[in-house]
C-alpha atoms as a PDB file:
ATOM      1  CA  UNK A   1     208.361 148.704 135.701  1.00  0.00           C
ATOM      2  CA  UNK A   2     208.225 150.709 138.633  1.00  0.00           C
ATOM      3  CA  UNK A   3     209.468 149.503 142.020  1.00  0.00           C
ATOM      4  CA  UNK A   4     205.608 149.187 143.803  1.00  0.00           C
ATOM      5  CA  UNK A   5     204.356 147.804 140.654  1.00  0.00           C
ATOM      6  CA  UNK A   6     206.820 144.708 140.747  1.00  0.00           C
ATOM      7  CA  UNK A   7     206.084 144.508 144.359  1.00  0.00           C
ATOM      8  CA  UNK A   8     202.434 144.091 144.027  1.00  0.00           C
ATOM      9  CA  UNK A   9     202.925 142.317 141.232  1.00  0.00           C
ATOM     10  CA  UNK A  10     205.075 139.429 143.407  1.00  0.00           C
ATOM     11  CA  UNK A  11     202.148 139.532 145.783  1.00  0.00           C
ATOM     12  CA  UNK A  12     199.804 138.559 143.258  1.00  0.00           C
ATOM     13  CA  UNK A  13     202.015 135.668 142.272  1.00  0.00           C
ATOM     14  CA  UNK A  14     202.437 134.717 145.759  1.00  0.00           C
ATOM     15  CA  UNK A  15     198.570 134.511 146.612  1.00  0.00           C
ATOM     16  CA  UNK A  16     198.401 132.429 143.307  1.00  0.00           C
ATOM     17  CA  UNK A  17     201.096 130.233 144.259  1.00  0.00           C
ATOM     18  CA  UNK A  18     199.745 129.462 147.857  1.00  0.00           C
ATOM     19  CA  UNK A  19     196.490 128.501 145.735  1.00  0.00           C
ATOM     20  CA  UNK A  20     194.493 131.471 147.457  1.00  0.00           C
ATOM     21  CA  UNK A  21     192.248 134.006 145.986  1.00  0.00           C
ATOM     22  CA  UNK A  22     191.701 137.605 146.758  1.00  0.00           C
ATOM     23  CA  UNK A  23     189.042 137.140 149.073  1.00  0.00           C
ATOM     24  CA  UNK A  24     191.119 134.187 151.221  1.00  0.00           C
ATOM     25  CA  UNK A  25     193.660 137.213 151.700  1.00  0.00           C
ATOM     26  CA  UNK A  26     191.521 139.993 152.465  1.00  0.00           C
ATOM     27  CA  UNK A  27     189.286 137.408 154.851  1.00  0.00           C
ATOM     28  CA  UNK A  28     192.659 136.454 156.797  1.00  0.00           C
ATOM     29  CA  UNK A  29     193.682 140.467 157.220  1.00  0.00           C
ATOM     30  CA  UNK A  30     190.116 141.239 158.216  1.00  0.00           C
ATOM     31  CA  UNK A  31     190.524 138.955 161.099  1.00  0.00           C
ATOM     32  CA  UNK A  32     194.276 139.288 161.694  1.00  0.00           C
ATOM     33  CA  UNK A  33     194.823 143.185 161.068  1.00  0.00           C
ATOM     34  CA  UNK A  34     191.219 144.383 161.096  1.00  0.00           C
ATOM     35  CA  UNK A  35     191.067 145.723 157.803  1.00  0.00           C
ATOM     36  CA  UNK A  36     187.706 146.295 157.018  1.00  0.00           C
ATOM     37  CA  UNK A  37     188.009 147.204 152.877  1.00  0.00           C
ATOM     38  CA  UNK A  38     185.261 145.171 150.566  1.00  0.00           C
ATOM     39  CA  UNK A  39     186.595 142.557 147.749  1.00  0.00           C
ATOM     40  CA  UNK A  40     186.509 145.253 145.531  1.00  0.00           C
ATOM     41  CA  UNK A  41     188.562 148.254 147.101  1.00  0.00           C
ATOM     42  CA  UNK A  42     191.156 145.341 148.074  1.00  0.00           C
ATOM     43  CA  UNK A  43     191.084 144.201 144.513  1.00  0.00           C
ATOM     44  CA  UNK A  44     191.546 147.916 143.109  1.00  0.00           C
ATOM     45  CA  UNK A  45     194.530 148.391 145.481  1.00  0.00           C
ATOM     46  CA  UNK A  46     196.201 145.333 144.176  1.00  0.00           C
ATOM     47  CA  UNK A  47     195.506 146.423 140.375  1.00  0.00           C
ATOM     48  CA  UNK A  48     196.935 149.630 141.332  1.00  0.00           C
ATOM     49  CA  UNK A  49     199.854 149.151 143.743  1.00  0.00           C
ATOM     50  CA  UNK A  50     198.405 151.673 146.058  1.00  0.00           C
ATOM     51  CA  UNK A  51     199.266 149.886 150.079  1.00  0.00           C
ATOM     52  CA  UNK A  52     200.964 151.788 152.200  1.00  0.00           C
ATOM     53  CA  UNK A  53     203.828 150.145 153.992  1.00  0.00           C
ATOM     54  CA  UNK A  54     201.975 149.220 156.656  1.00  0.00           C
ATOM     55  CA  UNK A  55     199.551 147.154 154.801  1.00  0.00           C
ATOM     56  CA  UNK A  56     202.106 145.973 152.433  1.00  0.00           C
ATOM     57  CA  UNK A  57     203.738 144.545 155.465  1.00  0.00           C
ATOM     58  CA  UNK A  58     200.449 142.922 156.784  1.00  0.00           C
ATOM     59  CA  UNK A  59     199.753 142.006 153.064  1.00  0.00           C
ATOM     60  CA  UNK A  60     203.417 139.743 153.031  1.00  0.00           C
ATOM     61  CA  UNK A  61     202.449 138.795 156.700  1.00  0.00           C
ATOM     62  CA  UNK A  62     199.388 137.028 155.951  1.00  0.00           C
ATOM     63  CA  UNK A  63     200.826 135.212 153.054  1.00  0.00           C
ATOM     64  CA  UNK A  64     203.680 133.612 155.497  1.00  0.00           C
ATOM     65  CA  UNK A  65     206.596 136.373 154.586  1.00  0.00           C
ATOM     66  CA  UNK A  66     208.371 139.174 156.296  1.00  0.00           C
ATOM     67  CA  UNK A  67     209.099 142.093 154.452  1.00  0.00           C
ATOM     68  CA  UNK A  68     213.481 142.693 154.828  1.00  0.00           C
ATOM     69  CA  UNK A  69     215.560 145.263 154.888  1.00  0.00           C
ATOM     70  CA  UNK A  70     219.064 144.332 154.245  1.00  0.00           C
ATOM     71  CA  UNK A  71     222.160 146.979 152.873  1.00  0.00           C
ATOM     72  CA  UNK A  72     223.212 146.568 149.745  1.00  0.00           C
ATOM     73  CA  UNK A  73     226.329 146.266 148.620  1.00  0.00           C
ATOM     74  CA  UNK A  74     228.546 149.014 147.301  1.00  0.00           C
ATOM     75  CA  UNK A  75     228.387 149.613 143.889  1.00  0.00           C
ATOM     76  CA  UNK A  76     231.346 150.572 142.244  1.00  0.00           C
END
């Protein structure tokens, strides 16, 4: 699986784990962030893995996470 696909796909399981739906999420970045995308262009984006980093960071925000950077270790 691609890299952005496992990442949206852990954001789907985190909105289903905080018992939200798609429309709780985009409601809360509408009045957080200002996005301003219907139900169905968020929903698309999800299906599709298509945020760009700053939404994906807004996305995580919204859903009580921060997005990390951290090194990783040396691989021998």
């Amino acid at each position: 699986m691609k890299n952005s696909k496992k990442i949206i796909n852990d954001f789907s399981k985190q909105i289903l784990r905080g018992s939200l739906t798609d429309t709780i999420v985009l409601e809360r970045l509408r009045e957080q962030y200002g996005w301003t995308d219907s139900i169905v262009s968020f929903s698309e984006k999800l299906r599709r893995g298509s945020f760009s980093y700053r939404e994906a960071v807004e996305f995580a925000s919204v859903l009580g996470y921060n997005i990390v950077w951290r090194k990783q270790k040396r691989r021998r």
